[in-house]
N, C-alpha and C. Protein backbone atom coordinates (compact mmCIF):
# COMPACT_ATOMS: atom_id res chain seq x y z
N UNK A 1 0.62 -39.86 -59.45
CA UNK A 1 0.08 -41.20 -59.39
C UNK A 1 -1.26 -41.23 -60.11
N UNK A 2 -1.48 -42.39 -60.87
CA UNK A 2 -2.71 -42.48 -61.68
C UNK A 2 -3.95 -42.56 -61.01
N UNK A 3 -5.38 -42.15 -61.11
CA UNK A 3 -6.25 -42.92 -60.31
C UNK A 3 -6.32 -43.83 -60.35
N UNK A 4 -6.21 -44.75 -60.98
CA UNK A 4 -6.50 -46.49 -60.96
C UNK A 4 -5.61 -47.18 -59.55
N UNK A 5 -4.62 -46.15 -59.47
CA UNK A 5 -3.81 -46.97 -58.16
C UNK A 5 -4.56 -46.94 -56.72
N UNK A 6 -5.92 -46.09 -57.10
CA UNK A 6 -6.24 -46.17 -55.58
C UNK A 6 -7.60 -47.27 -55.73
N UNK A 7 -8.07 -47.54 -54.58
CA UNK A 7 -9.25 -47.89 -54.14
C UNK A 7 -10.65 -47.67 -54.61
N UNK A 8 -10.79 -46.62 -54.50
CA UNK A 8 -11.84 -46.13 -55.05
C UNK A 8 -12.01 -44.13 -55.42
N UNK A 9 -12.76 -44.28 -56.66
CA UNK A 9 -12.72 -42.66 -56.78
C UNK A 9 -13.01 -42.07 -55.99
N UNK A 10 -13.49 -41.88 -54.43
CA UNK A 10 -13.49 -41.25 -53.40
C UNK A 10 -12.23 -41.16 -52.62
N UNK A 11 -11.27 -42.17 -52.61
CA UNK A 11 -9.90 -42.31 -52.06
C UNK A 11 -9.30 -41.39 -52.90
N UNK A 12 -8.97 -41.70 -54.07
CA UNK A 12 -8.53 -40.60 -54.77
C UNK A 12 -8.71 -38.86 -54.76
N UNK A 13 -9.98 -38.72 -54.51
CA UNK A 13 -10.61 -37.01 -54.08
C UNK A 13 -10.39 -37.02 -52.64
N UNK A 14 -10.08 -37.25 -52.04
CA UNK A 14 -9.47 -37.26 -50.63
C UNK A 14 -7.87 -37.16 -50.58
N UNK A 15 -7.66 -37.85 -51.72
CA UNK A 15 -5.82 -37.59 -51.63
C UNK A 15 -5.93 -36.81 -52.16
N UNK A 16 -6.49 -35.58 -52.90
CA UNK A 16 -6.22 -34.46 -53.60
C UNK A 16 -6.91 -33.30 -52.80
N UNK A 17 -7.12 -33.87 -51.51
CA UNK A 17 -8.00 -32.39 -50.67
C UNK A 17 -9.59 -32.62 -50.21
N UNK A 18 -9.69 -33.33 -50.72
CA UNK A 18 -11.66 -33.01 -50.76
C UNK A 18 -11.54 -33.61 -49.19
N UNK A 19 -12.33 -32.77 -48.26
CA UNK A 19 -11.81 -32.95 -46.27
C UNK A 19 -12.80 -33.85 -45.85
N UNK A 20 -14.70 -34.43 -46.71
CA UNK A 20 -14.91 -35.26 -46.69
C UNK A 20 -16.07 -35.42 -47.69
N UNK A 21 -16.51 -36.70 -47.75
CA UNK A 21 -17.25 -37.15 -48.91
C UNK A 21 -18.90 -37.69 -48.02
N UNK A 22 -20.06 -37.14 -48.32
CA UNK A 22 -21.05 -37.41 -48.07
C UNK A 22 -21.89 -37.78 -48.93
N UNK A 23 -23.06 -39.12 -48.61
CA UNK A 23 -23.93 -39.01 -49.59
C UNK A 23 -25.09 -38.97 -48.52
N UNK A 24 -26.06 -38.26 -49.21
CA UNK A 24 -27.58 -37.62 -49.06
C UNK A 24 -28.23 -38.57 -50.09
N UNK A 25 -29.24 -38.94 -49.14
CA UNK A 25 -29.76 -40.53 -50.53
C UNK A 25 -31.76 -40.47 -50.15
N UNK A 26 -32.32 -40.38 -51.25
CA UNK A 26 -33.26 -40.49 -50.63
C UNK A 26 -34.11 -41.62 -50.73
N UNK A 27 -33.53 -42.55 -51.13
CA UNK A 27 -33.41 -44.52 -50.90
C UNK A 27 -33.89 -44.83 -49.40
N UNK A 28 -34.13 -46.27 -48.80
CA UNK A 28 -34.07 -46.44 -48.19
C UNK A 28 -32.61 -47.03 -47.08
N UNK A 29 -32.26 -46.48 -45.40
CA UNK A 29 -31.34 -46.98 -44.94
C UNK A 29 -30.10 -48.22 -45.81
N UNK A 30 -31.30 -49.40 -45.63
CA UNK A 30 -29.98 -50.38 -46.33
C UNK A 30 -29.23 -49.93 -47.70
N UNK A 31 -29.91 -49.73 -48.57
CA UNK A 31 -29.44 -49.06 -49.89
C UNK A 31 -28.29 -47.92 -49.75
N UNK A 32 -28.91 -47.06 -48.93
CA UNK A 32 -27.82 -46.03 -48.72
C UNK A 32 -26.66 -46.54 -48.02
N UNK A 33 -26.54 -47.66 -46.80
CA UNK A 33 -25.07 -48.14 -46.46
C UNK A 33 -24.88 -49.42 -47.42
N UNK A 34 -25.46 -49.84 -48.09
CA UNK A 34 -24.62 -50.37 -49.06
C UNK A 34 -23.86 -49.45 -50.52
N UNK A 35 -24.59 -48.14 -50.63
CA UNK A 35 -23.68 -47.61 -51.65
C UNK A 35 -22.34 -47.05 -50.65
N UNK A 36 -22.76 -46.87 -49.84
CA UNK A 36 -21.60 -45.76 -49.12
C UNK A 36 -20.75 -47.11 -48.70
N UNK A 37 -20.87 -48.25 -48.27
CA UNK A 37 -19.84 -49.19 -47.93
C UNK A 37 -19.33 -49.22 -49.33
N UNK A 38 -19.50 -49.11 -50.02
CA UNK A 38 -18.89 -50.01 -51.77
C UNK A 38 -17.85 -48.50 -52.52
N UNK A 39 -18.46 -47.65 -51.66
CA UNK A 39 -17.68 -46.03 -52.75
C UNK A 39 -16.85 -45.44 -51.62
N UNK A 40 -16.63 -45.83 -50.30
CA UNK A 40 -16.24 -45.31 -48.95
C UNK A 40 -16.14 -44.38 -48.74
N UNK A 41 -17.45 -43.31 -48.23
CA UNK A 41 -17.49 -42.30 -48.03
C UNK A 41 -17.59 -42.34 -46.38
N UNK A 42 -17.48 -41.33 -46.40
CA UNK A 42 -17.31 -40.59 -44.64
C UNK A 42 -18.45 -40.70 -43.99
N UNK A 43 -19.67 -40.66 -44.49
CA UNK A 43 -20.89 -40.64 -43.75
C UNK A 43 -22.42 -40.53 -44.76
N UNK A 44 -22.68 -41.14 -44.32
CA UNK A 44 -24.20 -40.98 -45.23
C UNK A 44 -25.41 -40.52 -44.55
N UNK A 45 -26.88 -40.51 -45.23
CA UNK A 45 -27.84 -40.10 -44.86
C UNK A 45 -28.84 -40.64 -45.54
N UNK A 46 -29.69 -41.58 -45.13
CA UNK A 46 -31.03 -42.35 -45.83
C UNK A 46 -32.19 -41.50 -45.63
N UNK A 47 -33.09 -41.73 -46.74
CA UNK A 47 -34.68 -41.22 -46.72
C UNK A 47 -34.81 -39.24 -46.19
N UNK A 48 -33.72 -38.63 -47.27
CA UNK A 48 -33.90 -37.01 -47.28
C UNK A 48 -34.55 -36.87 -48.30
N UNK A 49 -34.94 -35.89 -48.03
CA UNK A 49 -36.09 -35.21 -49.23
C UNK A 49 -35.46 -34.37 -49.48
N UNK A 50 -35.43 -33.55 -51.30
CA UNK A 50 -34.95 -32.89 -51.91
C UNK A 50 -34.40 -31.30 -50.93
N UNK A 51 -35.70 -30.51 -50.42
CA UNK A 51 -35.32 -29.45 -49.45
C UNK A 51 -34.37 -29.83 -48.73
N UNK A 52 -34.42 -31.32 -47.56
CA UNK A 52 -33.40 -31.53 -46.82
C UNK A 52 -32.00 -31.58 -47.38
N UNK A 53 -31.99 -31.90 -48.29
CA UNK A 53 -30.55 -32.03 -48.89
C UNK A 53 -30.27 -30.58 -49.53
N UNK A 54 -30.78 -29.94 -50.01
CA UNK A 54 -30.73 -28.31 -49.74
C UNK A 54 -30.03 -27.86 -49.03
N UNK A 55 -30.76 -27.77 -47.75
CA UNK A 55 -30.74 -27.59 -46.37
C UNK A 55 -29.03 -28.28 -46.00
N UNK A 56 -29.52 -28.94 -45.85
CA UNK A 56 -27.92 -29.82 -45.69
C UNK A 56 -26.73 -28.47 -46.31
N UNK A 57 -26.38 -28.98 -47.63
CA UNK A 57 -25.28 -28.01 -48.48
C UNK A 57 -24.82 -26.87 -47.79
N UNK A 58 -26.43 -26.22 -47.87
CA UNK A 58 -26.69 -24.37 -47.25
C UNK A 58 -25.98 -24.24 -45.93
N UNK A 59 -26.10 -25.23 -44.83
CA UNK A 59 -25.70 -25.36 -43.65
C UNK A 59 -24.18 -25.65 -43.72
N UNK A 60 -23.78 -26.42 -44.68
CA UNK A 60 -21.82 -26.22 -45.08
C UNK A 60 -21.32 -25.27 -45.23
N UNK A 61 -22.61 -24.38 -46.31
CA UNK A 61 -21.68 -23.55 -46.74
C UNK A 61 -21.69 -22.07 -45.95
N UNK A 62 -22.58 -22.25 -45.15
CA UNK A 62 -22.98 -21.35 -43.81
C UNK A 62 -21.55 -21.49 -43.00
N UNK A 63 -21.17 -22.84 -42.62
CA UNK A 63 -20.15 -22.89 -41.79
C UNK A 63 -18.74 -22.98 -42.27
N UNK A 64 -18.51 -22.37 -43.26
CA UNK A 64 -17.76 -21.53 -44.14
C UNK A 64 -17.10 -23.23 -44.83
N UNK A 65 -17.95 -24.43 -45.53
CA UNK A 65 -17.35 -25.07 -46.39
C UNK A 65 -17.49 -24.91 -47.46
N UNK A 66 -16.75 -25.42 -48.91
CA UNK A 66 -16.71 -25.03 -50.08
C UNK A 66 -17.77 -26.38 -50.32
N UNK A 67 -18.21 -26.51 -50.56
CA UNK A 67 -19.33 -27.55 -51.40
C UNK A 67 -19.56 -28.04 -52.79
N UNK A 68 -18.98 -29.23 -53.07
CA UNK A 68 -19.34 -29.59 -54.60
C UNK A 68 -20.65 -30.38 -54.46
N UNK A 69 -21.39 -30.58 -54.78
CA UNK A 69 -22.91 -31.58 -54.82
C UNK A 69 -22.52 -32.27 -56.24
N UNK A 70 -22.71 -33.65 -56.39
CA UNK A 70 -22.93 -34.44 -57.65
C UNK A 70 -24.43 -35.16 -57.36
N UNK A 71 -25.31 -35.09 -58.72
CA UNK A 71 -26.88 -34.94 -58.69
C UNK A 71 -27.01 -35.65 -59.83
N UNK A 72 -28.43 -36.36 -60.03
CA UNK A 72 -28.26 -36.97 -61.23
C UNK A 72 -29.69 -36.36 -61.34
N UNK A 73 -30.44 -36.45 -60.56
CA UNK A 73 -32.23 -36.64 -60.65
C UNK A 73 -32.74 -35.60 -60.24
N UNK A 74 -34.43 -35.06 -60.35
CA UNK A 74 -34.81 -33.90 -60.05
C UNK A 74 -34.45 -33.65 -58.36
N UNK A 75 -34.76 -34.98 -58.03
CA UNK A 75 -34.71 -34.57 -55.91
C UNK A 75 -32.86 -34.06 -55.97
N UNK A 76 -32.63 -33.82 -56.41
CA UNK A 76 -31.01 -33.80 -56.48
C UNK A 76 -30.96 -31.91 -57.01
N UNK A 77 -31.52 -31.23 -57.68
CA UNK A 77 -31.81 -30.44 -57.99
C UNK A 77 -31.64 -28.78 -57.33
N UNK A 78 -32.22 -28.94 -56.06
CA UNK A 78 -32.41 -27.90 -55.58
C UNK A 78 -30.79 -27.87 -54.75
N UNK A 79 -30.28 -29.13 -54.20
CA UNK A 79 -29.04 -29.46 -53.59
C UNK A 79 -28.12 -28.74 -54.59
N UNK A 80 -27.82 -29.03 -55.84
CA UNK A 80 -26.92 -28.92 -57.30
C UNK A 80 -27.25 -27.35 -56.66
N UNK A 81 -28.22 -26.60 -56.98
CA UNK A 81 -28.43 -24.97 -57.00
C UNK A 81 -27.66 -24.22 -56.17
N UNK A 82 -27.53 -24.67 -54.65
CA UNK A 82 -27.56 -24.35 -53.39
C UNK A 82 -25.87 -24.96 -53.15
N UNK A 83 -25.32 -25.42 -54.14
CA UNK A 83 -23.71 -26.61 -53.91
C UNK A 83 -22.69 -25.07 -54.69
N UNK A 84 -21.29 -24.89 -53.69
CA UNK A 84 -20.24 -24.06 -54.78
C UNK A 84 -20.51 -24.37 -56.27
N UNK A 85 -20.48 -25.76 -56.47
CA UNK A 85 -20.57 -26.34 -57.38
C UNK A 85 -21.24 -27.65 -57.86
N UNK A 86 -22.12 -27.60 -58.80
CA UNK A 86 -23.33 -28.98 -59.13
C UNK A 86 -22.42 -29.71 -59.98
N UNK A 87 -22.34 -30.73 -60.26
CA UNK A 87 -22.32 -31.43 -61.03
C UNK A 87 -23.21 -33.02 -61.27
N UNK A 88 -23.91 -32.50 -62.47
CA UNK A 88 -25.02 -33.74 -62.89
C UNK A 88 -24.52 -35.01 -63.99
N UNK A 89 -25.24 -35.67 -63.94
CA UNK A 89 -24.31 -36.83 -64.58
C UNK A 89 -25.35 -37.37 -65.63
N UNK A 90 -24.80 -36.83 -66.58
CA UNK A 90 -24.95 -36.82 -68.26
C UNK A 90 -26.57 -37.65 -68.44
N UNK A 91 -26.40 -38.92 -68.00
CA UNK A 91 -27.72 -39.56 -68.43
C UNK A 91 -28.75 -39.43 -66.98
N UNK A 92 -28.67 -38.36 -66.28
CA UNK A 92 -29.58 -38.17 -65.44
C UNK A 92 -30.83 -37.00 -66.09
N UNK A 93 -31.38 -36.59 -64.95
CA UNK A 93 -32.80 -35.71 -65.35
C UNK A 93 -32.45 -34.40 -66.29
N UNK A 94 -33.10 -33.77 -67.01
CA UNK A 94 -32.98 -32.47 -67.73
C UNK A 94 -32.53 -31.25 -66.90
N UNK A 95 -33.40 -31.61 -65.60
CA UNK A 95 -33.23 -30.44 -64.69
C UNK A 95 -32.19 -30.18 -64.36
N UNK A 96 -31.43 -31.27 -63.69
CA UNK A 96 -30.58 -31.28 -62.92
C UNK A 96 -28.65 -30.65 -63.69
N UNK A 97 -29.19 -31.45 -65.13
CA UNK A 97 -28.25 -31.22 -65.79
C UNK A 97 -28.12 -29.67 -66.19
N UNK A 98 -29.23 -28.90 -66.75
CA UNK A 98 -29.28 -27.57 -66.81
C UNK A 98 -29.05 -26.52 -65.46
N UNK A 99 -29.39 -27.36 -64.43
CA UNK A 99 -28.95 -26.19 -62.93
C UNK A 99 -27.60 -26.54 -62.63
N UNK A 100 -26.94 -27.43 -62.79
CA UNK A 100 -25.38 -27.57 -62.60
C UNK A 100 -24.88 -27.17 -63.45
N UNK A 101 -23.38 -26.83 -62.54
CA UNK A 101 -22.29 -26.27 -63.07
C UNK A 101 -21.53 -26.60 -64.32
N UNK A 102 -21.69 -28.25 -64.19
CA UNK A 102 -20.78 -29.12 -64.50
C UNK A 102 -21.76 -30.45 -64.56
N UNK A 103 -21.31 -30.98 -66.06
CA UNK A 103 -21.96 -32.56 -66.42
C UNK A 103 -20.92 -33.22 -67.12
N UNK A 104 -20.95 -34.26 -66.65
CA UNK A 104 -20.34 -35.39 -66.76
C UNK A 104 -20.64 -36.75 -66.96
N UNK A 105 -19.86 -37.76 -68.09
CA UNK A 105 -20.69 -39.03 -68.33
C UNK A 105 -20.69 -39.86 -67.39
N UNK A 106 -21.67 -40.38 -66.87
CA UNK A 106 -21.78 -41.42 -65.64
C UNK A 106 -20.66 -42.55 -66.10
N UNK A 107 -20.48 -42.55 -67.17
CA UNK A 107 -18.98 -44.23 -67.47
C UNK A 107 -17.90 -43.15 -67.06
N UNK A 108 -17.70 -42.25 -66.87
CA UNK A 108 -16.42 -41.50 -67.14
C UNK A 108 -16.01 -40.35 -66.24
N UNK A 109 -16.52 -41.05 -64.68
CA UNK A 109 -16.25 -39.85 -63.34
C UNK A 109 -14.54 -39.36 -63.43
């Protein structure tokens, strides 16, 4: 089945395995449940700071999960390092793009 048949590109990585989808935002509350209502992820997190979202990953992958992180910006950075796998998105920060695994064009998830 094509992706276009689903909902959203998070529906789709969920029908192929991914067990759940988080975003770590360091926006404020409303911002963060309005991206996470619009991309339907499993759970979010407003106003983390770069370490915390670190922290976060490290603690998955402590409790034996596989971890992909997608990062665009420096606060995104140390998360990408600390993720199985980073992936930064093409027109984001220098950093972020050089410490991930994997870059990709933001038109073209």
């Amino acid at each position: 089945m094509r992706h276009e048949a689903y909902h959203s590109k998070v529906e789709y990585l969920v029908s192929h395995g991914i067990a759940s989808t988080d975003i770590l935002i360091g926006d404020c509350y409303r911002t963060a449940a309005a991206i996470a209502a619009q991309v339907g992820v499993d759970d979010f997190r407003a106003g983390v700071l770069p370490a915390d979202k670190a922290e976060y990953v490290a603690r998955l992958r402590r409790e034996g999960h596989t971890v992909l992180m997608v990062g665009d910006g420096i606060n995104d950075s140390p998360a990408l390092s600390e993720a199985d796998a980073g992936i930064a998105i093409s027109d984001g920060a220098a950093i972020a793009r050089e410490i991930a695994d994997i870059t990709i064009a933001a038109d073209s998830l």
